[in-house]
C-alpha atoms as a PDB file:
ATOM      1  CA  UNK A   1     -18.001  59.676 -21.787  1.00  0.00           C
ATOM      2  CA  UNK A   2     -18.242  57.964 -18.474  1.00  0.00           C
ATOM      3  CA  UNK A   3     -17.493  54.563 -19.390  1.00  0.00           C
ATOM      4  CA  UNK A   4     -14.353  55.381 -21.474  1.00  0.00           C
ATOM      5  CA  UNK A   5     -13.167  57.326 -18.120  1.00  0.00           C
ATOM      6  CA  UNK A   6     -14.164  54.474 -15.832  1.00  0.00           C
ATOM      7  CA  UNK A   7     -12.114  52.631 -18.236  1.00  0.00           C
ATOM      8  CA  UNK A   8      -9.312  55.076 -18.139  1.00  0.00           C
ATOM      9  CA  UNK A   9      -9.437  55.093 -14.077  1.00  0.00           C
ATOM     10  CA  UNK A  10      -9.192  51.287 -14.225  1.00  0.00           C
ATOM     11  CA  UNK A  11      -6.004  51.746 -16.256  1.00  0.00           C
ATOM     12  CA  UNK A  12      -4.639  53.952 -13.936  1.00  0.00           C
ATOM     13  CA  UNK A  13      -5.294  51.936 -10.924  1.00  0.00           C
ATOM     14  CA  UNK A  14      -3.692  48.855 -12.614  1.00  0.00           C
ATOM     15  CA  UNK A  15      -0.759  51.183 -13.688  1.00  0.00           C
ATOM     16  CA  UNK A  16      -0.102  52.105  -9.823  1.00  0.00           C
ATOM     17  CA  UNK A  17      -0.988  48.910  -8.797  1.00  0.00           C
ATOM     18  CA  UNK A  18       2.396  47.635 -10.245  1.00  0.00           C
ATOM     19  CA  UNK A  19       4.413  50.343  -8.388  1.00  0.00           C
ATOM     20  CA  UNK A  20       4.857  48.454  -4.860  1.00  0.00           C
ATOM     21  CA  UNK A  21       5.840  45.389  -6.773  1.00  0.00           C
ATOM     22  CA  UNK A  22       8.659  47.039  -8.541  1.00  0.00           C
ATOM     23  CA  UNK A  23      12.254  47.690  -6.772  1.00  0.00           C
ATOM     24  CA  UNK A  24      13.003  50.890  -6.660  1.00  0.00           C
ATOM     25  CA  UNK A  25      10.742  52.735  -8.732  1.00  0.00           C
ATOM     26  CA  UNK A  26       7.886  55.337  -8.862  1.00  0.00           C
ATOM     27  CA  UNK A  27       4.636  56.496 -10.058  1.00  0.00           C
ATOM     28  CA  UNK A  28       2.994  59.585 -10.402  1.00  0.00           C
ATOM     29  CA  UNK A  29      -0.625  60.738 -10.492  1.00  0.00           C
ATOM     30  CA  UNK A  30      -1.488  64.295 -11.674  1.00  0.00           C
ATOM     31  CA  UNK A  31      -4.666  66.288 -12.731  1.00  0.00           C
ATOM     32  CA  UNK A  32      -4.881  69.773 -14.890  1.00  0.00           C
ATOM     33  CA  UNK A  33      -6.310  71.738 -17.088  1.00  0.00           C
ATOM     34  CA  UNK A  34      -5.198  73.319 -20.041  1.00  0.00           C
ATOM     35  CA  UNK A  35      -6.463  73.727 -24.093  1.00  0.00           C
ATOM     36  CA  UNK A  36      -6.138  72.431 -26.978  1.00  0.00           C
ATOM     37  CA  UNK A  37      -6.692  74.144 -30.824  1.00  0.00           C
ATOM     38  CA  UNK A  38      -7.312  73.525 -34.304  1.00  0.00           C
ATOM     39  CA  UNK A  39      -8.524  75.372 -36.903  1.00  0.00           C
ATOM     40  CA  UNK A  40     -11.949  75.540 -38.329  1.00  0.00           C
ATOM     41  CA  UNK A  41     -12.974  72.770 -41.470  1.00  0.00           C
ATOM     42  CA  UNK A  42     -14.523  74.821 -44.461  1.00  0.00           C
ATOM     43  CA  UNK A  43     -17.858  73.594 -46.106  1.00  0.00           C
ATOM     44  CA  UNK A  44     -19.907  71.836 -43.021  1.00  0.00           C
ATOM     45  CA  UNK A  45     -22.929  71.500 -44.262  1.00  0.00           C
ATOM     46  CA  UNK A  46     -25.896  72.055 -41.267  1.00  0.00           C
ATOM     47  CA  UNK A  47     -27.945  68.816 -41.290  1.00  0.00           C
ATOM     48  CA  UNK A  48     -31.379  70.636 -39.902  1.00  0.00           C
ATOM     49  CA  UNK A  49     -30.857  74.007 -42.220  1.00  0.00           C
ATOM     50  CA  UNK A  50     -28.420  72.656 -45.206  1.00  0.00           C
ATOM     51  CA  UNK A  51     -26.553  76.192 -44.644  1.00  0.00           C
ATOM     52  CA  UNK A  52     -23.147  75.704 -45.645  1.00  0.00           C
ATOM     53  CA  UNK A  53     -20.209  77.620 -43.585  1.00  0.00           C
ATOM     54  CA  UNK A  54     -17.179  77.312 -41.788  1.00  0.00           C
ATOM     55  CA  UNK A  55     -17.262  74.758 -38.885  1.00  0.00           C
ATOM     56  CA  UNK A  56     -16.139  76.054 -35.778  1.00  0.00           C
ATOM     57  CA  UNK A  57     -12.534  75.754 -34.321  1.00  0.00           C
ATOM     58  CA  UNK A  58     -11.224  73.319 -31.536  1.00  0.00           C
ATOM     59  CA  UNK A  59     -10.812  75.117 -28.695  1.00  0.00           C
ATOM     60  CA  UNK A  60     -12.230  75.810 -24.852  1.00  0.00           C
ATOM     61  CA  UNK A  61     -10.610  74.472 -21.222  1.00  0.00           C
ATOM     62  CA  UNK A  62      -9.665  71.172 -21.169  1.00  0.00           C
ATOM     63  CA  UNK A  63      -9.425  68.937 -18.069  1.00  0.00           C
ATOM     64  CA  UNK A  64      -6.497  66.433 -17.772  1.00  0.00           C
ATOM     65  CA  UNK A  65      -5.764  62.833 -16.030  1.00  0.00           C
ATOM     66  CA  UNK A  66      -2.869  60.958 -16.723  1.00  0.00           C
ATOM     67  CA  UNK A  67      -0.258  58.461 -14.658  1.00  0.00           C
ATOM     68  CA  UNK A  68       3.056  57.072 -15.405  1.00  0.00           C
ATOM     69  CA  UNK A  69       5.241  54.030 -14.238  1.00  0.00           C
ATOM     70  CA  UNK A  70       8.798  54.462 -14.216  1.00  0.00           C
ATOM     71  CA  UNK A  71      10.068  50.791 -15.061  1.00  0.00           C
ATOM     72  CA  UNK A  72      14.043  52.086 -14.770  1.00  0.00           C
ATOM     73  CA  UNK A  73      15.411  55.205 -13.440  1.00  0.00           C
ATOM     74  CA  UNK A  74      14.976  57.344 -16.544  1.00  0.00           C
ATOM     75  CA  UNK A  75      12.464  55.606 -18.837  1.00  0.00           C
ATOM     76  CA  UNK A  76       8.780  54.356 -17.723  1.00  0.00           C
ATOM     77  CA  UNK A  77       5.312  54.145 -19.464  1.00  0.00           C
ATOM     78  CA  UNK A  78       2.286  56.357 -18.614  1.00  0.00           C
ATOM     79  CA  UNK A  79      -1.345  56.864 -19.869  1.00  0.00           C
ATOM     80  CA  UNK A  80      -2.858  59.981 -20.130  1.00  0.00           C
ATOM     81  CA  UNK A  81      -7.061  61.510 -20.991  1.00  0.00           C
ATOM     82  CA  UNK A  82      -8.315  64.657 -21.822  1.00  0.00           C
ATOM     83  CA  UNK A  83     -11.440  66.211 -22.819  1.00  0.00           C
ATOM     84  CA  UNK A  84     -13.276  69.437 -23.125  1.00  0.00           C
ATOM     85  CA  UNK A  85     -15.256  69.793 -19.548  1.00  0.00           C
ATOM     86  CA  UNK A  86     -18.184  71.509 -21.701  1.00  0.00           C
ATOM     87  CA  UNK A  87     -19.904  70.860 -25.030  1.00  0.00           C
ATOM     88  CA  UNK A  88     -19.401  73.035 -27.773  1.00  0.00           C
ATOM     89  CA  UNK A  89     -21.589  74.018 -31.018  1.00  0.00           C
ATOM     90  CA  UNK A  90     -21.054  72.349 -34.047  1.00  0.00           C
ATOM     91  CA  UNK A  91     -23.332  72.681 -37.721  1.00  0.00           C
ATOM     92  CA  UNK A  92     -26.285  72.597 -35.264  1.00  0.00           C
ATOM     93  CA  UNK A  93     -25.419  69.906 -32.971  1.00  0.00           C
ATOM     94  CA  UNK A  94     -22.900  70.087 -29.777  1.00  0.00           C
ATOM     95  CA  UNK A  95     -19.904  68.199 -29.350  1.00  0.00           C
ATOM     96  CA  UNK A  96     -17.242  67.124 -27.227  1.00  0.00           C
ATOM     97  CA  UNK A  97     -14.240  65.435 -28.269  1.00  0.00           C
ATOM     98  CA  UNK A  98     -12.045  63.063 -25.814  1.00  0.00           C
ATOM     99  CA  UNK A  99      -8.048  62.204 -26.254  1.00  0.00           C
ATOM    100  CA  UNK A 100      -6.430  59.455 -24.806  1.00  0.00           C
ATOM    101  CA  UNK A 101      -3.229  58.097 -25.388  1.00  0.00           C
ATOM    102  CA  UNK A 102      -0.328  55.189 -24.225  1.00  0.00           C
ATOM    103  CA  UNK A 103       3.113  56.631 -24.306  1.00  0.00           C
ATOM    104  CA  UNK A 104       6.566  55.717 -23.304  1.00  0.00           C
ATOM    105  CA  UNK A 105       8.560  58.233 -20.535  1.00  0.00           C
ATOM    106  CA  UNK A 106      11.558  59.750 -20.551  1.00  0.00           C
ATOM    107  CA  UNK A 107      13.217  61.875 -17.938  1.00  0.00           C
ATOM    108  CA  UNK A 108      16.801  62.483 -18.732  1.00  0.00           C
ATOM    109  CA  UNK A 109      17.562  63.791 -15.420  1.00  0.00           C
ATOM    110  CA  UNK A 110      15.949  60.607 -13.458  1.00  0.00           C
ATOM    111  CA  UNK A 111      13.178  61.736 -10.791  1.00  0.00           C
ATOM    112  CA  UNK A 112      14.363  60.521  -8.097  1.00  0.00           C
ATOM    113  CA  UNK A 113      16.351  63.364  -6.452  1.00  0.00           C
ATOM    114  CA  UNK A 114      16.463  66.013  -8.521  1.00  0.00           C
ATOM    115  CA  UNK A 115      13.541  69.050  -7.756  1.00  0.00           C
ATOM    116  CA  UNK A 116      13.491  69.860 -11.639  1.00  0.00           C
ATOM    117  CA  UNK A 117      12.972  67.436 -13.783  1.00  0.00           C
ATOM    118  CA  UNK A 118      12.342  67.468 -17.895  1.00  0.00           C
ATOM    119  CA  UNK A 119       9.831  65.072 -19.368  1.00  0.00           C
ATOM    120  CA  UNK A 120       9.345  63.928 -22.874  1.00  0.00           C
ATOM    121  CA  UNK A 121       6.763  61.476 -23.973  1.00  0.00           C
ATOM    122  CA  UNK A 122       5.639  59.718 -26.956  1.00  0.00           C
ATOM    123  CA  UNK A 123       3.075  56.942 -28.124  1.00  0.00           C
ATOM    124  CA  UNK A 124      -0.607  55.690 -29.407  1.00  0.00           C
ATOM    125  CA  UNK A 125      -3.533  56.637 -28.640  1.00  0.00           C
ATOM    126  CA  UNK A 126      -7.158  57.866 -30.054  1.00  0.00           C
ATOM    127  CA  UNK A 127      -9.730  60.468 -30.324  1.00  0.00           C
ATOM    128  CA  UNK A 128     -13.819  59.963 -29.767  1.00  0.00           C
ATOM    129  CA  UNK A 129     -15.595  63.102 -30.906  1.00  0.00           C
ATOM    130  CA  UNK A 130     -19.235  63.135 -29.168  1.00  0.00           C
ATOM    131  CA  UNK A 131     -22.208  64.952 -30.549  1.00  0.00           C
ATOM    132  CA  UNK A 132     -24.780  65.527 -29.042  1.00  0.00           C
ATOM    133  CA  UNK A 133     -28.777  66.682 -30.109  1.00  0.00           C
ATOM    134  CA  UNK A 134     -29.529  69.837 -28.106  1.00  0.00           C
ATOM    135  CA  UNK A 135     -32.530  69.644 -27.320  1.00  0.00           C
ATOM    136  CA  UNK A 136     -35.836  71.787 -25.223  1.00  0.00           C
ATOM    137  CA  UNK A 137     -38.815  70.902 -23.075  1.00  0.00           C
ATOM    138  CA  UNK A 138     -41.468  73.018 -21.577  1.00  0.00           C
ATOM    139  CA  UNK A 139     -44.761  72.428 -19.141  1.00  0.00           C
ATOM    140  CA  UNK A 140     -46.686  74.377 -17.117  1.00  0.00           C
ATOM    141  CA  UNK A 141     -45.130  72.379 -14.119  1.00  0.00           C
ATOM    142  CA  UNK A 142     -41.440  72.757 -13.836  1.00  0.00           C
ATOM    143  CA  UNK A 143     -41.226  75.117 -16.608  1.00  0.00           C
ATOM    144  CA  UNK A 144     -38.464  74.678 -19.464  1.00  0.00           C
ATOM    145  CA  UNK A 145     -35.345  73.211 -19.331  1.00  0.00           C
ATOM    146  CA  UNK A 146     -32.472  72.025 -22.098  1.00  0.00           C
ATOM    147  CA  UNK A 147     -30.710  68.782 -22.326  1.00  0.00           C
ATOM    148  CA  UNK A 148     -28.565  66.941 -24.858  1.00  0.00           C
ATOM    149  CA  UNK A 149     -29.553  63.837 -26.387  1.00  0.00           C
ATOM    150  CA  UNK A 150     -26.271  61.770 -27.500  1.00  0.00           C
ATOM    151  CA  UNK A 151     -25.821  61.118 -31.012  1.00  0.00           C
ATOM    152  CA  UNK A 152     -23.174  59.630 -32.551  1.00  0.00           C
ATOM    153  CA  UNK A 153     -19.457  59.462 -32.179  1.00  0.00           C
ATOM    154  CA  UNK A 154     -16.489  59.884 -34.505  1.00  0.00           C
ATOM    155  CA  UNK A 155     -13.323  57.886 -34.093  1.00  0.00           C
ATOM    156  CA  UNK A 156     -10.088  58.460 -35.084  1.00  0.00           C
ATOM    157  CA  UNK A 157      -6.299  57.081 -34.810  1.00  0.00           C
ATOM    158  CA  UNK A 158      -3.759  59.567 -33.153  1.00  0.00           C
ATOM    159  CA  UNK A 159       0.090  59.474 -32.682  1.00  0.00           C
ATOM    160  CA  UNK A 160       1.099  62.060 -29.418  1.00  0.00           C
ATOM    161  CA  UNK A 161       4.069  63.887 -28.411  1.00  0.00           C
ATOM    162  CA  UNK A 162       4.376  65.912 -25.385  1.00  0.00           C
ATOM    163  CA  UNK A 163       7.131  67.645 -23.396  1.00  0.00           C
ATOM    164  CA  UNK A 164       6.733  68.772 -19.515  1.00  0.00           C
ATOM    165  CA  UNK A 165       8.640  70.033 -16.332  1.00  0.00           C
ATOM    166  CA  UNK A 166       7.786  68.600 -12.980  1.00  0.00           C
ATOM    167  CA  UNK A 167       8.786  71.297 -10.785  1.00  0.00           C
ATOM    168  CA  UNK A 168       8.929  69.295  -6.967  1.00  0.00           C
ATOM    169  CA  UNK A 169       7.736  71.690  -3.942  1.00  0.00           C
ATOM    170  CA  UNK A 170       7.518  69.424  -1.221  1.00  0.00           C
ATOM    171  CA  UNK A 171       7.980  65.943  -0.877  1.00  0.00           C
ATOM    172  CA  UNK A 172       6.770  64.317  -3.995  1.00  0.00           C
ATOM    173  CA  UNK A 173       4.251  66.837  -4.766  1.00  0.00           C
ATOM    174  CA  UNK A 174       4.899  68.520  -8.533  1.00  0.00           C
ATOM    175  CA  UNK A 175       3.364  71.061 -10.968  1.00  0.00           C
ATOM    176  CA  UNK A 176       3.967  70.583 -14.679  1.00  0.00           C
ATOM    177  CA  UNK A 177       3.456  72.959 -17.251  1.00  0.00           C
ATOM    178  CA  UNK A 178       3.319  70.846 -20.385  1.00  0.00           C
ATOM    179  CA  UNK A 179       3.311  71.036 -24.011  1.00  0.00           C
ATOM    180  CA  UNK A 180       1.150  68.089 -26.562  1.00  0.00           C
ATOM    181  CA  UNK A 181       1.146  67.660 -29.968  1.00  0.00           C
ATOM    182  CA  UNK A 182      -1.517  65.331 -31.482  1.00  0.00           C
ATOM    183  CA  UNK A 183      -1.161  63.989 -35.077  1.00  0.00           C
ATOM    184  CA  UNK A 184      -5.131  62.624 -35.584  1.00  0.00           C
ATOM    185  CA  UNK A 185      -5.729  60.305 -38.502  1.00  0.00           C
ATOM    186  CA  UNK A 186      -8.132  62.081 -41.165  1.00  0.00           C
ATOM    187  CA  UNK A 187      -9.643  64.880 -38.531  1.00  0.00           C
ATOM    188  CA  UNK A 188     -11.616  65.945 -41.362  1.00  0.00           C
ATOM    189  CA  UNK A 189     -13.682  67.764 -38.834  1.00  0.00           C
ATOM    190  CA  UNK A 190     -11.114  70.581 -38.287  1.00  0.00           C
ATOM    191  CA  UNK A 191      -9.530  72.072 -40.353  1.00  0.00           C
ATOM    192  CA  UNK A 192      -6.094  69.934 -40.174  1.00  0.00           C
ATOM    193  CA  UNK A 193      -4.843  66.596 -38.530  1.00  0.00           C
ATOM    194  CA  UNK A 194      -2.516  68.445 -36.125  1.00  0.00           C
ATOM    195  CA  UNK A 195      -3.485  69.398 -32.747  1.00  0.00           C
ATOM    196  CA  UNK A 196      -1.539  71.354 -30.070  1.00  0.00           C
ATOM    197  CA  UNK A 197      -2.280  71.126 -26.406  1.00  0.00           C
ATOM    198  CA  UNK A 198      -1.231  73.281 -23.647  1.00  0.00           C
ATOM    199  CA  UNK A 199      -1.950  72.141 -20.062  1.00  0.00           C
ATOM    200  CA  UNK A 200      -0.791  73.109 -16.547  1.00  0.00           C
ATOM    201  CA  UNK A 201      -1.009  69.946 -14.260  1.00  0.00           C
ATOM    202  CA  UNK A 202      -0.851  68.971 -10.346  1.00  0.00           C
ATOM    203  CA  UNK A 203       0.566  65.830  -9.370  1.00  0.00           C
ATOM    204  CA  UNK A 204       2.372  63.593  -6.685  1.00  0.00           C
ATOM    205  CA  UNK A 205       5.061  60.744  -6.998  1.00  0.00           C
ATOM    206  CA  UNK A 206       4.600  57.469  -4.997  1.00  0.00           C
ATOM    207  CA  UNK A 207       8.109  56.211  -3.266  1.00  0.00           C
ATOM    208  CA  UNK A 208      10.020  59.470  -5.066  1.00  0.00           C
ATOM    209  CA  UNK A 209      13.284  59.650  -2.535  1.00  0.00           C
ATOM    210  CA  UNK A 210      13.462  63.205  -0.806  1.00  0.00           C
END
């Protein structure tokens, strides 16, 4: 996970990079957390056991990073990650799966005055679903302690939708409720393609006009 969110942060700081070299525009940073749910595939087959049952569903908190560049008064580009902060149990294994995505901005209302201000975005992106071997060790030393050993990862194409409100309370400091939709190409791990997400973020706006 760490280099695809060093690679994320890099993104980010390129993003912001471009703000003080654009006329009259602004970027925003924000951080949240939220969930996101899907339903449970049937038949998983355990790999150490060869039990068959229900897999578990997508669920658990969810911490998000994102950014956005507003190129013209209502429409800009953003990028935006989130994962599950803690591993869950799948067939036997843990796992953790990642979203990120690259989406065009709209805010009908322009964010450069108003204190409420509607957001809808929509673009590309992809999922990474980690697993992880959970594994043991004891001695007579330190006594026993549990780790994960990574495993594999499972990759998949995703189209995203989202709708927010920035909600200004001083300066260019915002909260966002904020509602995703991920369509994830052949999520044959869950029980169907389409993912909702549900987040609460923090954020500020760089050179947002009082």
């Amino acid at each position: 996970m760490k280099p695809i969110i060093r690679t994320f942060a890099m993104l980010l700081l390129l993003l912001f990079g471009a703000v003080k070299f654009a006329d009259a525009q602004n970027g925003s940073v924000y951080f949240g957390l939220g969930s996101a749910y899907d339903s449970a595939a049937v038949n998983v087959t355990n790999p150490f056991t060869g039990v068959t049952a229900n897999g578990p569903t997508l669920g658990g908190v969810f911490l998000t990073i994102g950014g956005d560049l507003m190129v013209k008064p209502k429409l800009g580009f953003g990028a935006e990650f989130s994962f599950r902060g803690n591993q869950g149990g799948y067939a036997g294994l843990n796992y953790r799966p990642l979203f990120y995505d690259f989406n065009a901005v709209y805010q009908p209302l322009g964010n450069t005055s108003n204190r409420i201000v509607p957001e809808l975005q929509g673009g590309l992106g992809g999922v990474d679903l980690k697993f992880y071997y959970p594994q043991s060790y004891c001695d007579q030393f330190a006594g026993c302690s549990n780790y994960n050993s990574y495993l594999e990862s499972s990759h998949h194409f995703q189209v995203h939708f989202g709708g927010g409100v920035r909600v200004y309370v001083k300066g260019g400091i915002f909260v966002r409720p904020q509602v995703d939709v991920h369509w994830v190409n052949n999520f044959f791990q869950f029980g169907s393609n389409w993912v909702p997400e549900y987040s609460a973020s923090v954020g500020y706006t760089f050179g947002r006009t009082p």
